[in-house]
C-alpha atoms as a PDB file:
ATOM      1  CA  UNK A   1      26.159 -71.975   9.159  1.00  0.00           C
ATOM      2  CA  UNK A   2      25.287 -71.610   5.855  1.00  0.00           C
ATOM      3  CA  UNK A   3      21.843 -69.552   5.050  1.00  0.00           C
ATOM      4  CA  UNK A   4      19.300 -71.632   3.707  1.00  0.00           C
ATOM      5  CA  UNK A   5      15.953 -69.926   1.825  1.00  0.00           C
ATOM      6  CA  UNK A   6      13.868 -70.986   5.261  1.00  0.00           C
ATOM      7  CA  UNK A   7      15.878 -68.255   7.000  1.00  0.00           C
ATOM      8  CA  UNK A   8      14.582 -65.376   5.060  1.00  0.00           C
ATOM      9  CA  UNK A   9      11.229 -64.188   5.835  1.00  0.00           C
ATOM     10  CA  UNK A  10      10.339 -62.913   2.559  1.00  0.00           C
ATOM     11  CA  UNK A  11      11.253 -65.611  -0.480  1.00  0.00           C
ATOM     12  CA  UNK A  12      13.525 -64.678  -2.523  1.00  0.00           C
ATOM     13  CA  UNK A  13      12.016 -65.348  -5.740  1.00  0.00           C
ATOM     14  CA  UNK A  14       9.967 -61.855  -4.288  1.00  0.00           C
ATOM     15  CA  UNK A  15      12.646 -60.382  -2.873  1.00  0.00           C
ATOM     16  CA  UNK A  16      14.308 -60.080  -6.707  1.00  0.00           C
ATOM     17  CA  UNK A  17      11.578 -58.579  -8.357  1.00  0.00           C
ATOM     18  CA  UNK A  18      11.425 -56.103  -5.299  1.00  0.00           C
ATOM     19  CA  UNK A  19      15.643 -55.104  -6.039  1.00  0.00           C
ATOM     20  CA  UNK A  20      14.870 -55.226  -9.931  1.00  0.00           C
ATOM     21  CA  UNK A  21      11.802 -53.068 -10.113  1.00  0.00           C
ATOM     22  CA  UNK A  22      13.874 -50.457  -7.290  1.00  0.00           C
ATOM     23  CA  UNK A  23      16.849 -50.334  -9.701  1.00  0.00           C
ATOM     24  CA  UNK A  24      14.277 -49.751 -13.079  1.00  0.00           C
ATOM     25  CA  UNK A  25      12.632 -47.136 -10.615  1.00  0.00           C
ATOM     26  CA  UNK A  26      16.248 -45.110  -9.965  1.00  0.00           C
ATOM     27  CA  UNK A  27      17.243 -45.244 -13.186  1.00  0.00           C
ATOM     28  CA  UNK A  28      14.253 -44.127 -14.845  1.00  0.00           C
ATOM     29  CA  UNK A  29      14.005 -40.835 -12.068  1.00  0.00           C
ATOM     30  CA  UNK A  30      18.050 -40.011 -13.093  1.00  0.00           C
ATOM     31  CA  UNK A  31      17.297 -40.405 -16.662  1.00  0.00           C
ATOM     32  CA  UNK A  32      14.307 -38.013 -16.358  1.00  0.00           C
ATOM     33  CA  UNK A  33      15.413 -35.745 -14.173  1.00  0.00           C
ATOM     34  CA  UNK A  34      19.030 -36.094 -14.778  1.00  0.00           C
ATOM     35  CA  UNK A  35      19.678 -36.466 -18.634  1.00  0.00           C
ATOM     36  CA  UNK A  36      22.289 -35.271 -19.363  1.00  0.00           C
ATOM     37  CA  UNK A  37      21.879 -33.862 -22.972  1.00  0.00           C
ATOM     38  CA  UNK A  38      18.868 -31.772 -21.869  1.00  0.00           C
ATOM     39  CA  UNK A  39      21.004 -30.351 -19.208  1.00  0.00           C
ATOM     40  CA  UNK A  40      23.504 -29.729 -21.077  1.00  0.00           C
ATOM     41  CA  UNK A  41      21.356 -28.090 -23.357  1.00  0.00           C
ATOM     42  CA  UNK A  42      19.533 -26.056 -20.746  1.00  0.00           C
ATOM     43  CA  UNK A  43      22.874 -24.662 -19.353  1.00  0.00           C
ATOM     44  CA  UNK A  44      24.068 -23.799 -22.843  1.00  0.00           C
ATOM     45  CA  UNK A  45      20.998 -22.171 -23.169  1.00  0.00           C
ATOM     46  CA  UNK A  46      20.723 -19.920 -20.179  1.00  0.00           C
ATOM     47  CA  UNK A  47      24.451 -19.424 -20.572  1.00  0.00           C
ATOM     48  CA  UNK A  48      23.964 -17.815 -24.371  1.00  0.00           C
ATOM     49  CA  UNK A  49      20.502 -15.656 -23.063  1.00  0.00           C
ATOM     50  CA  UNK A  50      23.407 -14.244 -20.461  1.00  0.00           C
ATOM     51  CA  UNK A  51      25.792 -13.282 -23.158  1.00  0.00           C
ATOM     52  CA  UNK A  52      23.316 -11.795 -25.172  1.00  0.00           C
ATOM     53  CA  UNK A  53      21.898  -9.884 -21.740  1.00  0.00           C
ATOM     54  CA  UNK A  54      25.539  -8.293 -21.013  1.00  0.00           C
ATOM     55  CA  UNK A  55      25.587  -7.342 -24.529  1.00  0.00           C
ATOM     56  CA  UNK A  56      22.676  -5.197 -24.419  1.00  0.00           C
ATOM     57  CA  UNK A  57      23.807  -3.729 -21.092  1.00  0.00           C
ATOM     58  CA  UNK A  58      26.958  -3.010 -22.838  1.00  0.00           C
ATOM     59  CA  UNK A  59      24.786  -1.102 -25.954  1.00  0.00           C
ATOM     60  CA  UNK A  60      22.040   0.939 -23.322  1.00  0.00           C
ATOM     61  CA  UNK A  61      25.218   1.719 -20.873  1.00  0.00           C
ATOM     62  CA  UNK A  62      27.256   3.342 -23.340  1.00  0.00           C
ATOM     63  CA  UNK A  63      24.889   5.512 -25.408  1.00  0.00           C
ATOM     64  CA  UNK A  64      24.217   7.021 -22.015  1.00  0.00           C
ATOM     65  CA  UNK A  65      27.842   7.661 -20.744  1.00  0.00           C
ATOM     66  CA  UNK A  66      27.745  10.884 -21.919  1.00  0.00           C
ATOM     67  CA  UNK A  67      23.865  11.991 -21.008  1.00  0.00           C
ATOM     68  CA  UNK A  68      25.242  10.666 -16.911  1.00  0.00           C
ATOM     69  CA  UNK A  69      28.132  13.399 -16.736  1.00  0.00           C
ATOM     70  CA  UNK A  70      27.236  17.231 -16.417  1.00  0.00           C
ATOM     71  CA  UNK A  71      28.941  18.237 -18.881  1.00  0.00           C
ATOM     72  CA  UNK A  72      30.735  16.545 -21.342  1.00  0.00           C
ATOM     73  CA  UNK A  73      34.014  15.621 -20.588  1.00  0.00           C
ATOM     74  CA  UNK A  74      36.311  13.752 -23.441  1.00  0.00           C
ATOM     75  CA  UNK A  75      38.946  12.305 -20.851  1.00  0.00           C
ATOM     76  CA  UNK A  76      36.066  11.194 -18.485  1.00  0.00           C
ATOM     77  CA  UNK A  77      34.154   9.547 -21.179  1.00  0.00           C
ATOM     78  CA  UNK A  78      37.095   7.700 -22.069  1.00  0.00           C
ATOM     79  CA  UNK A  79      37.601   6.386 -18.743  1.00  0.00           C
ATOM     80  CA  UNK A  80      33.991   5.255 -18.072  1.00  0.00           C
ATOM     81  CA  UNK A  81      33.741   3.466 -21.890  1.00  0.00           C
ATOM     82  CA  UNK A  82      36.826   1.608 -21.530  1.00  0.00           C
ATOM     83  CA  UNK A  83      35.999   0.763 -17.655  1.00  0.00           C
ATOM     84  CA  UNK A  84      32.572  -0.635 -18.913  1.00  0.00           C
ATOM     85  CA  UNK A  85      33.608  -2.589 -22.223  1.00  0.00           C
ATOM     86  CA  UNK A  86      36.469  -4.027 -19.671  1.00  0.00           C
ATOM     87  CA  UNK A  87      33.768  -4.958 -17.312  1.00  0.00           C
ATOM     88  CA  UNK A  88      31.748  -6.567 -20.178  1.00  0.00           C
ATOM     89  CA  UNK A  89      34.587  -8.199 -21.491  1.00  0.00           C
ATOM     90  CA  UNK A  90      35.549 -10.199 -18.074  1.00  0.00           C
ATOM     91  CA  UNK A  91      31.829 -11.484 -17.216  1.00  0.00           C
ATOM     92  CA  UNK A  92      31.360 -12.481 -20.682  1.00  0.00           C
ATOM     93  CA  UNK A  93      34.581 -14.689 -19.973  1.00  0.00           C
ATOM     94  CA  UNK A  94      33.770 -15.889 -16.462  1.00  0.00           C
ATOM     95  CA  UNK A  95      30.580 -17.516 -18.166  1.00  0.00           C
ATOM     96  CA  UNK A  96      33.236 -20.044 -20.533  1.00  0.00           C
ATOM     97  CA  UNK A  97      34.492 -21.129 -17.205  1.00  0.00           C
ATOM     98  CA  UNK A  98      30.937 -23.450 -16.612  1.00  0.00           C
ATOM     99  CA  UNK A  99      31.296 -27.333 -17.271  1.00  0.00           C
ATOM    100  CA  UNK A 100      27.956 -27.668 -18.015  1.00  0.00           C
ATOM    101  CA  UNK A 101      27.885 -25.369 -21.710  1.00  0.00           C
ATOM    102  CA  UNK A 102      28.148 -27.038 -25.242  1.00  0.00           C
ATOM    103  CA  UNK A 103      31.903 -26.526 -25.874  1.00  0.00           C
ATOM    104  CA  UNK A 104      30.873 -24.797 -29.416  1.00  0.00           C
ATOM    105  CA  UNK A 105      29.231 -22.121 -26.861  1.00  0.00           C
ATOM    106  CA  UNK A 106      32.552 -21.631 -25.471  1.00  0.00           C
ATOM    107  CA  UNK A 107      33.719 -21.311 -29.358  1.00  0.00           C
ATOM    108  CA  UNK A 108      31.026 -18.345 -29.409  1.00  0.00           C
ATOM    109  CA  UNK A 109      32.704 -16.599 -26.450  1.00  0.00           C
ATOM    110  CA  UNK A 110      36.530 -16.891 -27.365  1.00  0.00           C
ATOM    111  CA  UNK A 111      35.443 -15.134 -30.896  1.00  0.00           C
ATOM    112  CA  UNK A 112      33.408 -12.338 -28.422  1.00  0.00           C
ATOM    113  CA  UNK A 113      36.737 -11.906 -26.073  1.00  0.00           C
ATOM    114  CA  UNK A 114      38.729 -11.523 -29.191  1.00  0.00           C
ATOM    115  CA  UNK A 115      36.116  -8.279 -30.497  1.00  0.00           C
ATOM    116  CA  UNK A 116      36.362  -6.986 -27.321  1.00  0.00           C
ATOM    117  CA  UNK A 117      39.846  -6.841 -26.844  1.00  0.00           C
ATOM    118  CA  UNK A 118      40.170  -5.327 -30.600  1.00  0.00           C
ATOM    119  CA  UNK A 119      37.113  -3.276 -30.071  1.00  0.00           C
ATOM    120  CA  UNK A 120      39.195  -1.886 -26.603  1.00  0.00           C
ATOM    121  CA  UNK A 121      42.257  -1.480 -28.359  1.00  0.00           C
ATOM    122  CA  UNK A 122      40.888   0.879 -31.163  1.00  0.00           C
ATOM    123  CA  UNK A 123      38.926   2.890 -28.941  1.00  0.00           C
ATOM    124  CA  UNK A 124      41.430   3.808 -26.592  1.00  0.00           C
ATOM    125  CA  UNK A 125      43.783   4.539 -29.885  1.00  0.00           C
ATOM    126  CA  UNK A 126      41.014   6.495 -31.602  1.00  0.00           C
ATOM    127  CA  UNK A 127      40.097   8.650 -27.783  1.00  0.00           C
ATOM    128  CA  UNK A 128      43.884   9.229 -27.582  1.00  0.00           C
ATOM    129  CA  UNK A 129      44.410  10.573 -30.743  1.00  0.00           C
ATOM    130  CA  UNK A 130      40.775  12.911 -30.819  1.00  0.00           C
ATOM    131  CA  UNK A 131      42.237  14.299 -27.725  1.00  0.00           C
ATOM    132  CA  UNK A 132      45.497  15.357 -28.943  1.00  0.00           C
ATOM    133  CA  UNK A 133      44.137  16.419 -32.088  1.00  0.00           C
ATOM    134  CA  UNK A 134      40.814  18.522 -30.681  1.00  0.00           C
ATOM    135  CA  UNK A 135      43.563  20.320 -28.661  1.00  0.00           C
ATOM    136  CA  UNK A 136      45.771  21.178 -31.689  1.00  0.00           C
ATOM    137  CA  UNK A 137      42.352  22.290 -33.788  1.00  0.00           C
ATOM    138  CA  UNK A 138      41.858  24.564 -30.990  1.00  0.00           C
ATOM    139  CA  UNK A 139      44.504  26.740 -31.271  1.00  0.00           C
ATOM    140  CA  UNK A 140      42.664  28.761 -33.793  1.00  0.00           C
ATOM    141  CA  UNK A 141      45.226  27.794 -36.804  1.00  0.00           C
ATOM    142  CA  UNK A 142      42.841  25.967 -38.656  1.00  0.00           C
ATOM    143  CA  UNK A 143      39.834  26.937 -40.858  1.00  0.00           C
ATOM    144  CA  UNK A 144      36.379  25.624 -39.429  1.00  0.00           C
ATOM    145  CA  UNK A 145      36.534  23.311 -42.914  1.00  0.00           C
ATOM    146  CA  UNK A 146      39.792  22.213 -42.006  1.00  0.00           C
ATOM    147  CA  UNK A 147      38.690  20.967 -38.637  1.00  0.00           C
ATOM    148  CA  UNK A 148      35.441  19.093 -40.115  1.00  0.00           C
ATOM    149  CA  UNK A 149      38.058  17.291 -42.560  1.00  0.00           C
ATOM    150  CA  UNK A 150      40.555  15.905 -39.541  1.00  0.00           C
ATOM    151  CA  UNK A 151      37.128  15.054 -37.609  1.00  0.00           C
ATOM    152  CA  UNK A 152      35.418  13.185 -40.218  1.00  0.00           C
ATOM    153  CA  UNK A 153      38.487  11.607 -41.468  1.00  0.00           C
ATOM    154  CA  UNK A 154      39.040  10.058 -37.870  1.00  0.00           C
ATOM    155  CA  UNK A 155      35.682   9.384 -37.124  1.00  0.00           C
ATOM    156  CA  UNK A 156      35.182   7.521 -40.373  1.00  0.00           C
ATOM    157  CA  UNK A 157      38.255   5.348 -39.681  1.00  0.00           C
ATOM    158  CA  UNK A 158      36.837   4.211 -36.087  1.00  0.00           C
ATOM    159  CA  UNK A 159      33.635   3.271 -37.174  1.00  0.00           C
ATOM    160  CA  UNK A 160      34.921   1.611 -40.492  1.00  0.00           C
ATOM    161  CA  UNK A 161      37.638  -0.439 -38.141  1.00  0.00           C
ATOM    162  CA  UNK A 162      34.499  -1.251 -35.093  1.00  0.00           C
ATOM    163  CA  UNK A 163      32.074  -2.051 -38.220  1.00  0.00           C
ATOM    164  CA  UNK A 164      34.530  -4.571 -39.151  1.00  0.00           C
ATOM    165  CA  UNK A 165      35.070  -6.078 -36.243  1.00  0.00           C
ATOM    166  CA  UNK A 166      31.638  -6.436 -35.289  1.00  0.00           C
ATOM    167  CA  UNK A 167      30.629  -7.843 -38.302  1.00  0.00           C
ATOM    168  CA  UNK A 168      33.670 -10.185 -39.447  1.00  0.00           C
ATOM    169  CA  UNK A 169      32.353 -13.370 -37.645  1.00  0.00           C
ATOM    170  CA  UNK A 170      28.382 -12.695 -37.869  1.00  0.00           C
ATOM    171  CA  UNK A 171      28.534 -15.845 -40.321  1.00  0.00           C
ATOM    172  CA  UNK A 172      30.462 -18.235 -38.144  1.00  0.00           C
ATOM    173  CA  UNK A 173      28.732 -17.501 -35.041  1.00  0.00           C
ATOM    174  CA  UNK A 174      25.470 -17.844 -36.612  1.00  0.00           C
ATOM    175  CA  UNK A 175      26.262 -21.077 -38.247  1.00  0.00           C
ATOM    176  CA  UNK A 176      27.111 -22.530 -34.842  1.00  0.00           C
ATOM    177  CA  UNK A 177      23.808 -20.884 -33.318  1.00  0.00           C
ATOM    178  CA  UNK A 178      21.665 -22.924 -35.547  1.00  0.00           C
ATOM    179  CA  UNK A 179      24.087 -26.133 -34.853  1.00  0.00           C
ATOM    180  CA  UNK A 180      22.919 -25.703 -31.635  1.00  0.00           C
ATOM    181  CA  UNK A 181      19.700 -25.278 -32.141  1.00  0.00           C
ATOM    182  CA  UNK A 182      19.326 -28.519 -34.271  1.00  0.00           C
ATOM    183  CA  UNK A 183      21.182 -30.194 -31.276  1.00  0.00           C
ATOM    184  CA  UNK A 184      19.047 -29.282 -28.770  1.00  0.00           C
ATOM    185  CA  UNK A 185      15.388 -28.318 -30.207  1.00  0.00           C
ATOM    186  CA  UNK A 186      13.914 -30.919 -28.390  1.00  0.00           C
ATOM    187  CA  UNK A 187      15.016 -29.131 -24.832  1.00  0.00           C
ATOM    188  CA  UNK A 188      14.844 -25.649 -25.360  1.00  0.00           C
ATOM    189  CA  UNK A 189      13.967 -22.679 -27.958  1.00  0.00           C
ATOM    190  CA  UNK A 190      16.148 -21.918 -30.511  1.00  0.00           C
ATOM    191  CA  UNK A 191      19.456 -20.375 -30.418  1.00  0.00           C
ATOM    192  CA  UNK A 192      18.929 -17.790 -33.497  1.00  0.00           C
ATOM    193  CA  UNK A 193      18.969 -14.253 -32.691  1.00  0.00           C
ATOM    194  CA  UNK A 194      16.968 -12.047 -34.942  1.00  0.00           C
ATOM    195  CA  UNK A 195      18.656  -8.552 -35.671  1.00  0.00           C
ATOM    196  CA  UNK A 196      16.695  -5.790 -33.742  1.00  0.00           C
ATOM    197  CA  UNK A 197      15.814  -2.800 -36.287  1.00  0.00           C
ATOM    198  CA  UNK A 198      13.737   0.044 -34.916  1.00  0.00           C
ATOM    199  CA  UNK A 199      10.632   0.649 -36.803  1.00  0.00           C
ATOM    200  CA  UNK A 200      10.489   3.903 -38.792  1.00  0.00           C
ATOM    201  CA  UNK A 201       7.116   5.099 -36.775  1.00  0.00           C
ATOM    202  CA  UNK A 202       9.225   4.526 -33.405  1.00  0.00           C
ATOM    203  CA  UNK A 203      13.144   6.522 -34.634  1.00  0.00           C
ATOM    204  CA  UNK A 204      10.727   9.262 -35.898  1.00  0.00           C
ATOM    205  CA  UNK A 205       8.411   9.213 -32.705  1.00  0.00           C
ATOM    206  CA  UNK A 206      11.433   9.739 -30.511  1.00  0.00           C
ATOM    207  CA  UNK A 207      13.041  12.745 -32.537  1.00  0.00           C
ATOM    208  CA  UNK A 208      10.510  14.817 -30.170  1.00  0.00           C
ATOM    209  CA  UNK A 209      11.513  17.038 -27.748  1.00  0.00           C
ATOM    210  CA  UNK A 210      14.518  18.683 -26.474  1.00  0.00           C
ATOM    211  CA  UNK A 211      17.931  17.481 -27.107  1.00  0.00           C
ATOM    212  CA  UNK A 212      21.611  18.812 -25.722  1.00  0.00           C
ATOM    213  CA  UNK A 213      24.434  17.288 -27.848  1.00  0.00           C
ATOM    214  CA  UNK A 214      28.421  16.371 -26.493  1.00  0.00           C
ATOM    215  CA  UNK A 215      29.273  19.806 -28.001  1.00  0.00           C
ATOM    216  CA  UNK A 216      26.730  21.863 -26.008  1.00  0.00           C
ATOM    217  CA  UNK A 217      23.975  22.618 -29.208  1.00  0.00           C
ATOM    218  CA  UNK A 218      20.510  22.307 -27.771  1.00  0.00           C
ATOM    219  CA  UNK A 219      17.968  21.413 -30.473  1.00  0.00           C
ATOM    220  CA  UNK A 220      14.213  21.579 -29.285  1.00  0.00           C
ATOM    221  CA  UNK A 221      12.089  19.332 -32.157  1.00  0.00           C
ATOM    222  CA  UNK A 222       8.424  20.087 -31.514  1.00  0.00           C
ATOM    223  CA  UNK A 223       5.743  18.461 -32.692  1.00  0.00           C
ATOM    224  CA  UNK A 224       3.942  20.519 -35.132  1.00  0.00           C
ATOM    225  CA  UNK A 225       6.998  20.792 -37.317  1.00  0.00           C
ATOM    226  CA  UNK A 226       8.909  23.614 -36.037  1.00  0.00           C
ATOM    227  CA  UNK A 227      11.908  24.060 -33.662  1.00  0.00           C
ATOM    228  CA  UNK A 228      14.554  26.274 -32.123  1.00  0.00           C
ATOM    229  CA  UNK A 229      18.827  25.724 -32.095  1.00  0.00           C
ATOM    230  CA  UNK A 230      20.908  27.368 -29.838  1.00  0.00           C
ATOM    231  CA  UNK A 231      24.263  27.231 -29.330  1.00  0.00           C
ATOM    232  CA  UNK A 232      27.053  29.770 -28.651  1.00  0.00           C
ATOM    233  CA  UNK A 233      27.279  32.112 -31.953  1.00  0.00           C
ATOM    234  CA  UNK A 234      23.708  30.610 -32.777  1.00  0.00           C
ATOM    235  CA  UNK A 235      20.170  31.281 -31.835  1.00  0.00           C
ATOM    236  CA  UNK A 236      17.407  30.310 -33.932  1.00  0.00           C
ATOM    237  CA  UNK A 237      13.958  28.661 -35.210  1.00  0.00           C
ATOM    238  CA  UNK A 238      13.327  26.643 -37.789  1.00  0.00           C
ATOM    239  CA  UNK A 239      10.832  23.973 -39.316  1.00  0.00           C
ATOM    240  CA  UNK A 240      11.399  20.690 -39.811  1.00  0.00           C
ATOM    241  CA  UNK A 241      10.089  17.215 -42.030  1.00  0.00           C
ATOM    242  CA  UNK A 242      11.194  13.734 -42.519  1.00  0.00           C
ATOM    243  CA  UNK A 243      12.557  12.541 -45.207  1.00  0.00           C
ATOM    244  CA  UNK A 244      12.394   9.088 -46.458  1.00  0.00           C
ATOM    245  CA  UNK A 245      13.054   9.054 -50.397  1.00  0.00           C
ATOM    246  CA  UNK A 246      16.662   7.687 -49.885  1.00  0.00           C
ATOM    247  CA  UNK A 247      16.274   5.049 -47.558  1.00  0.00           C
ATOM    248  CA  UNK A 248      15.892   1.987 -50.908  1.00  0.00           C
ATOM    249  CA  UNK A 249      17.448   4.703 -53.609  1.00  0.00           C
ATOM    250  CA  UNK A 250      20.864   4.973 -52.001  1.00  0.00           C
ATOM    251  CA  UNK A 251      22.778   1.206 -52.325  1.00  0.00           C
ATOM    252  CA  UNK A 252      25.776   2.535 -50.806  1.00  0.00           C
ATOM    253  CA  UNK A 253      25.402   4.223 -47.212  1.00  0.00           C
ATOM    254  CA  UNK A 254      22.585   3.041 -44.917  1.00  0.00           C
ATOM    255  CA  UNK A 255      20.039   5.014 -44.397  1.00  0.00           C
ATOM    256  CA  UNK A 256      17.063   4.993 -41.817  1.00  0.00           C
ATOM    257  CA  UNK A 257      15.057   8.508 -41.820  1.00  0.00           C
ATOM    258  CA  UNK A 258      15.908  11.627 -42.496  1.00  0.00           C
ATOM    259  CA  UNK A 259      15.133  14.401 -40.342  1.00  0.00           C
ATOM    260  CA  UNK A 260      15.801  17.666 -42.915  1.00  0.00           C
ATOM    261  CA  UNK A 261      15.990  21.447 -40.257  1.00  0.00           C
ATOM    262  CA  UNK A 262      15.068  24.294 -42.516  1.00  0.00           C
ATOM    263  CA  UNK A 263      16.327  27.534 -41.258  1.00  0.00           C
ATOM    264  CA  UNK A 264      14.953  31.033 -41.863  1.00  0.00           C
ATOM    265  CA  UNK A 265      17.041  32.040 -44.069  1.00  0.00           C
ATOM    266  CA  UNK A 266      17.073  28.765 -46.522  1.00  0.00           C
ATOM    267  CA  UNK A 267      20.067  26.888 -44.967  1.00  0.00           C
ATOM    268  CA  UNK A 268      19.060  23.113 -44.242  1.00  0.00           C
ATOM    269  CA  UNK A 269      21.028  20.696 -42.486  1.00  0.00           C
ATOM    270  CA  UNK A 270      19.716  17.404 -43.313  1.00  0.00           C
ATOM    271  CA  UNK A 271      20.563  14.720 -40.403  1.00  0.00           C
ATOM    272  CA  UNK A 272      20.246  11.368 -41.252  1.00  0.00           C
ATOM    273  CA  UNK A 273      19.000   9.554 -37.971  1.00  0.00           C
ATOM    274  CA  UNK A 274      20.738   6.368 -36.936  1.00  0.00           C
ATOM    275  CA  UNK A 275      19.159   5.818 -33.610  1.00  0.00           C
ATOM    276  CA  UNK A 276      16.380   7.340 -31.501  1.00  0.00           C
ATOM    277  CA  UNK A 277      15.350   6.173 -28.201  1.00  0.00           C
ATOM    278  CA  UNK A 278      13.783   7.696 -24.693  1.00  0.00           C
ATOM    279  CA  UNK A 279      16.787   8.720 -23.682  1.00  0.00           C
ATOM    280  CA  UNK A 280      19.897   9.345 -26.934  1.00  0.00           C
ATOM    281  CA  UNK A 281      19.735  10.419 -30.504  1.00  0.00           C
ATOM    282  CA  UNK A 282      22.557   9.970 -32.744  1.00  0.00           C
ATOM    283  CA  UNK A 283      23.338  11.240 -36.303  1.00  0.00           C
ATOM    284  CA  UNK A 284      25.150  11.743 -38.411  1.00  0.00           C
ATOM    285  CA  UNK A 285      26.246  14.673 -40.892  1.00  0.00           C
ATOM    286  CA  UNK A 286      27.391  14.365 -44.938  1.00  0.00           C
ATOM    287  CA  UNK A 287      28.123  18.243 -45.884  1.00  0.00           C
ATOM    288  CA  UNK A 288      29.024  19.382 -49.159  1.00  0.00           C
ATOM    289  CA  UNK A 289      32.670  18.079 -49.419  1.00  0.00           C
ATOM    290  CA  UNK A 290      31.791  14.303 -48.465  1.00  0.00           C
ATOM    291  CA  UNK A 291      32.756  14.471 -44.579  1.00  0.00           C
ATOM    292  CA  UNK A 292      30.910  12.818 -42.460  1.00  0.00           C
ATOM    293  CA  UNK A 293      30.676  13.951 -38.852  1.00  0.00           C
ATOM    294  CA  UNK A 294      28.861  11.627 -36.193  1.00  0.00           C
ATOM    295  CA  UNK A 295      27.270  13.480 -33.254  1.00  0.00           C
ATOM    296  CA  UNK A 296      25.113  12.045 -30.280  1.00  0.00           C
ATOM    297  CA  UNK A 297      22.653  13.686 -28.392  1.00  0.00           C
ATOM    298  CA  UNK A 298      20.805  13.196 -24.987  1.00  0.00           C
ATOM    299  CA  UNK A 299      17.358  14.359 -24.070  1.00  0.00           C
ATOM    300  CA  UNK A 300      16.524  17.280 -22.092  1.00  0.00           C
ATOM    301  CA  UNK A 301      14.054  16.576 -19.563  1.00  0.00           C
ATOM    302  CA  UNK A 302      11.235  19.516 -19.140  1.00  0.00           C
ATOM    303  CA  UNK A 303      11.269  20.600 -15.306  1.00  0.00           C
ATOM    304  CA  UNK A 304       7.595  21.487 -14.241  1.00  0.00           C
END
């Protein structure tokens, strides 16, 4: 039998309103909660602040490799840096695998892979040669000059090669950062990362105390502007000051603060400081015949 309106209960000239207004009511509830750009742009979001966070891990982890082994072994170092840019390398590349990210996120990460890889392959060249050549420099047939030279010249060449490939696709990833940001402003803050510098007051605020570089030289820097070196043929005081004058004079090398150590009998070594924190302090060296030589230190902690 066919169904005629007196068999429905409710009329159906209310009954349509009812199934329009429900179907308004669903899609308005999966457009708010479920649109689609704005989760998009959420995941690319949180996906990028996770890049960023392994990256830092990757900077605070290795400055300390060396300060986490009693003493400072080259062949162990090499293993733990290369395990932990390795380790940084795969979860940065796990995160491309998500659905959800802005596929010019994932353009972000294949140019990050690509530096890492590089950035592994250099390192382990530039280890495996400083090993092989710190044990042919030991066998006493070469002038302390002559050693400086090989170091610096090696040293130079690693952080010329890593400079470069840190800093080859700054432009392009930072054109697609603010891409993204224009694409999804409305969602979430913007995608821009602002270079970190340390302030001047904080590099020469953590100078202080007592430091113990990778080849064993403990340097105590007290406060009051004097200090004591030791090392094997060397025990002595001196007084130290900081030295600024070159940091806008000198267009060619970078320079943050230099810390100038005055010995007693008129030698100075002036180290220019490239980073000082809680726990490392690296710098590096220019002597008199235009090596450089990069050394890293790690802080002493006072036992009470």
């Amino acid at each position: 039998m066919p169904l005629k309106s007196e068999h429905f209960i409710t009329p159906i000239k209310l009954v349509l309103p009812g199934i329009i207004v429900s179907v308004i009511g669903l899609f308005a509830s999966n457009y708010i909660f479920n649109n689609p750009k704005k989760n998009k742009a959420k995941a690319t979001y949180n996906t990028w602040n996770v890049v960023r966070q392994f990256e830092e891990n990757f900077e605070e982890n290795s400055d300390l490799i060396p300060c986490r082994l009693d003493t400072f072994d080259q062949v162990q170092f090499r293993k733990d840096y290369i395990h932990l840019l390795e380790m940084t390398r795969q979860n940065i590349l796990d995160l491309k695998d998500d659905d959800n990210i802005d596929k010019r996120l994932a353009a972000i990460i294949n140019l990050k892979i690509d530096s890492y890889n590089e950035t592994k392959k250099i390192s382990e060249n530039f280890l495996d040669s400083f090993l092989v050549v710190k044990k042919e420099l030991s066998t006493g047939q070469y002038t302390p000059e002559e050693e400086l030279a090989v170091t610096s010249y090696m040293q130079q060449n690693y952080f010329t090669e890593l400079a470069h490939i840190i800093n080859r696709d700054t432009a392009i990833i930072t054109s697609i950062l603010n891409d993204l940001t224009k694409s999804y402003i409305d969602y979430v803050d913007s995608f821009k990362v602002e270079q970190k510098t340390q302030l001047l007051k904080e590099l020469q605020a953590n100078v202080i105390g007592k430091w113990y570089t990778t080849d064993k030289v403990t340097v105590d820097i007290k406060k009051n502007g004097t200090g004591h070196w030791s090392q094997e043929d060397l025990d002595t005081d001196f007084t130290w000051k900081f030295d600024t004058s070159m940091i806008v004079k000198d267009k060619v090398t970078t320079r943050f603060s230099q810390l100038e150590i005055k010995f007693s009998n008129g030698g100075i070594i002036p180290l220019e400081i490239m980073k000082a924190t809680a726990h490392i302090f690296d710098v590096y060296i220019k002597d008199a015949h235009g090596n450089f030589i990069y050394q890293s230190a790690c802080r002493q902690i006072e036992v009470k």
